[in-house]
Protein backbone atom coordinates (compact mmCIF):
# COMPACT_ATOMS: atom_id res chain seq x y z
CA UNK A 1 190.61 -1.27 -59.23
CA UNK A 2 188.28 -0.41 -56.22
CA UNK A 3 191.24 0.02 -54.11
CA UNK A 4 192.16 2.74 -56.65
CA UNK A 5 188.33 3.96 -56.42
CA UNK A 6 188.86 4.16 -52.53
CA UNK A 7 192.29 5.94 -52.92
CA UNK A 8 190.66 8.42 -55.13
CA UNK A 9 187.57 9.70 -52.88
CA UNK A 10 189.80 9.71 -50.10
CA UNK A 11 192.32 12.31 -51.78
CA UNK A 12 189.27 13.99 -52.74
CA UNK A 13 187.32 14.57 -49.48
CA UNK A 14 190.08 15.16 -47.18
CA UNK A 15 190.38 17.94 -45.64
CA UNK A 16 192.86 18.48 -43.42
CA UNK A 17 193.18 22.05 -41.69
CA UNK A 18 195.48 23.32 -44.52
CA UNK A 19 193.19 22.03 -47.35
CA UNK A 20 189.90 22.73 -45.75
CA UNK A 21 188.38 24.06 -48.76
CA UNK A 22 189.80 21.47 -51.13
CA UNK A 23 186.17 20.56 -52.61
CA UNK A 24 183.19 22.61 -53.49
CA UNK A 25 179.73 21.00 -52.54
CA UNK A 26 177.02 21.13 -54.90
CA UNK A 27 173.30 20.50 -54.91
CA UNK A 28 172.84 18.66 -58.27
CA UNK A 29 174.74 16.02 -60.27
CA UNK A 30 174.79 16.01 -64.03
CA UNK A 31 175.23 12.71 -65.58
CA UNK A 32 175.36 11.10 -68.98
CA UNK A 33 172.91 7.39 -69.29
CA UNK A 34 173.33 5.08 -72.06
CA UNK A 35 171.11 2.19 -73.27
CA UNK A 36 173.05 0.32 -74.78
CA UNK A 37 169.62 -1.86 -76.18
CA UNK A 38 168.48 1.38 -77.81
CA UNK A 39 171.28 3.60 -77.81
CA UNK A 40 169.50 6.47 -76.38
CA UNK A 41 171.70 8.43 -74.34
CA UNK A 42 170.41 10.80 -71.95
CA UNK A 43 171.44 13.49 -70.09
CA UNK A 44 169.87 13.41 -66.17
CA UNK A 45 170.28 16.09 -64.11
CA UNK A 46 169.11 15.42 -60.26
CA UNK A 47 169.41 17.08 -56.77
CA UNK A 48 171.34 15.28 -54.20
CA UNK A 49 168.86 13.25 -52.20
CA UNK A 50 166.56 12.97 -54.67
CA UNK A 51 165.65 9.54 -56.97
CA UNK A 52 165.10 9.64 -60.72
CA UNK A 53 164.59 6.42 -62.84
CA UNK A 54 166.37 5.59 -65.77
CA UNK A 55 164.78 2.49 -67.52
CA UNK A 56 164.79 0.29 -65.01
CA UNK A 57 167.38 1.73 -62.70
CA UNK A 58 166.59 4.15 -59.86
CA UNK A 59 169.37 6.65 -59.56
CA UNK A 60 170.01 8.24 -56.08
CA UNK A 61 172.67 11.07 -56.01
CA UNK A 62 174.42 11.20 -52.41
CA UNK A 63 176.65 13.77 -52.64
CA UNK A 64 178.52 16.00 -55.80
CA UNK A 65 181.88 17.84 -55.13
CA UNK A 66 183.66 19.42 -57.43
CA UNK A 67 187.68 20.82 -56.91
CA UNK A 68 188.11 24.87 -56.53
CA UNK A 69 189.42 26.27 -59.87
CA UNK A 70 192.80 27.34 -58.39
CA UNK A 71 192.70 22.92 -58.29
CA UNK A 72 193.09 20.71 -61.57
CA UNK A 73 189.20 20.37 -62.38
CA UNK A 74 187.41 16.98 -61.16
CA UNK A 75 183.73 16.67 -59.92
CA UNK A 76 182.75 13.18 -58.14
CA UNK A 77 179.65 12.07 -57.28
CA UNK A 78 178.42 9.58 -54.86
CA UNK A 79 175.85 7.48 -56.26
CA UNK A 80 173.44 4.64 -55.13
CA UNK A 81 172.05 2.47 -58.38
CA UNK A 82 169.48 -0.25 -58.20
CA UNK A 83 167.78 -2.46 -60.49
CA UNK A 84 164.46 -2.14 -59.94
CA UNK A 85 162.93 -4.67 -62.52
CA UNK A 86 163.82 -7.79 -61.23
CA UNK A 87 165.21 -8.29 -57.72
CA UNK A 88 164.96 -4.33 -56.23
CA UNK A 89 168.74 -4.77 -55.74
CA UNK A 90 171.22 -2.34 -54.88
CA UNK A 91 174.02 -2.71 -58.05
CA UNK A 92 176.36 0.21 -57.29
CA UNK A 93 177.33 2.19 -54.65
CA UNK A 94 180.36 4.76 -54.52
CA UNK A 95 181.73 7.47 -55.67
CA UNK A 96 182.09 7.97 -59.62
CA UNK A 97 184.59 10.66 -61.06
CA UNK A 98 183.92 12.82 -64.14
CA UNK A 99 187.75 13.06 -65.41
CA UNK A 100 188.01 8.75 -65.50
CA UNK A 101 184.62 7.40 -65.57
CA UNK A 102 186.29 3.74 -65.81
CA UNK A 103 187.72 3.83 -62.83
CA UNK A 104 184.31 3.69 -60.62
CA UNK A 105 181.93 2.43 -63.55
CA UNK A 106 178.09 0.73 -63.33
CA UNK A 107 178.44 -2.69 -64.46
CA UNK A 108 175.53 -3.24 -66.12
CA UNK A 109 174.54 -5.33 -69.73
CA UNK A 110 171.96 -2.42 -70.70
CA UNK A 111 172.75 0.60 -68.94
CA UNK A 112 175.80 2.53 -68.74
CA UNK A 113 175.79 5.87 -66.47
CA UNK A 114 178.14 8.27 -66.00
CA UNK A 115 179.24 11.67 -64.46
CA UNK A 116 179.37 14.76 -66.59
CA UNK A 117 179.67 17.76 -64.06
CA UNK A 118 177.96 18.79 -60.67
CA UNK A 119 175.92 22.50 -60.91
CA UNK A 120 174.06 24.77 -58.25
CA UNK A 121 177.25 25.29 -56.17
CA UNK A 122 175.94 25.84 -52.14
CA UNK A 123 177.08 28.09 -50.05
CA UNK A 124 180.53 28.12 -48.83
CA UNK A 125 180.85 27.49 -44.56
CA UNK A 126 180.51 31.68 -43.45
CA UNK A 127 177.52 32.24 -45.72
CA UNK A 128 178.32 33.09 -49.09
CA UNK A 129 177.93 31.15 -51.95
CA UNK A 130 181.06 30.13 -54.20
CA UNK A 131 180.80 29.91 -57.92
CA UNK A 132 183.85 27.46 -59.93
């Protein structure tokens, strides 16, 4: 399954020189958080480099790029999860993708996270900004 994980965010960031533009960058990640104790489900939406806590997880979004629309749609998102209750330990690392959130997912017995979309699209290398 991670092998699959890897495959994926490879074929996603490459960019050789004929695919150069074969993902948008973004500056915020949308994504979905579940309780599972609760079942409050939230909606975060954070910049990339920025932390936000959910329960007792601190979320830290890395990266978000999304595919051009001339491209079948996907946005991935490279997130760093701790648990900050108990041990302060890193739980997930890597790179989860909105079309098949099972194939990068949190393993966790209370929270479940996902991504939903990425938003505030940066400007494109040459200066102007691209909208999908």
């Amino acid at each position: 399954m991670r092998r699959l994980a890897v495959l994926g965010a490879t074929l996603l960031l490459a960019a050789p020189a004929a695919h150069a533009a074969a993902t948008l960058p973004h500056g915020k990640v949308v994504l979905q958080g579940l309780d599972k104790v609760t079942a409050r489900v939230e909606q975060i939406e954070l910049r990339v480099g920025e932390e936000i806590l959910f329960g007792s997880l601190a979320i830290t979004a890395r990266a978000c790029l999304e595919t051009p629309p001339t491209e079948p749609p996907e946005s991935a998102a490279f997130l760093e999860i701790d648990e900050r209750e108990s041990l302060d330990e890193r739980i997930f690392s890597g790179w989860m993708f909105a079309s098949s959130p099972g194939l990068s997912a949190l393993e966790h017995p209370v929270y479940d996270v996902w991504v939903l979309d990425c938003a505030d699209p940066l400007p494109a290398p040459g200066g102007s900004a691209t909208q999908p």
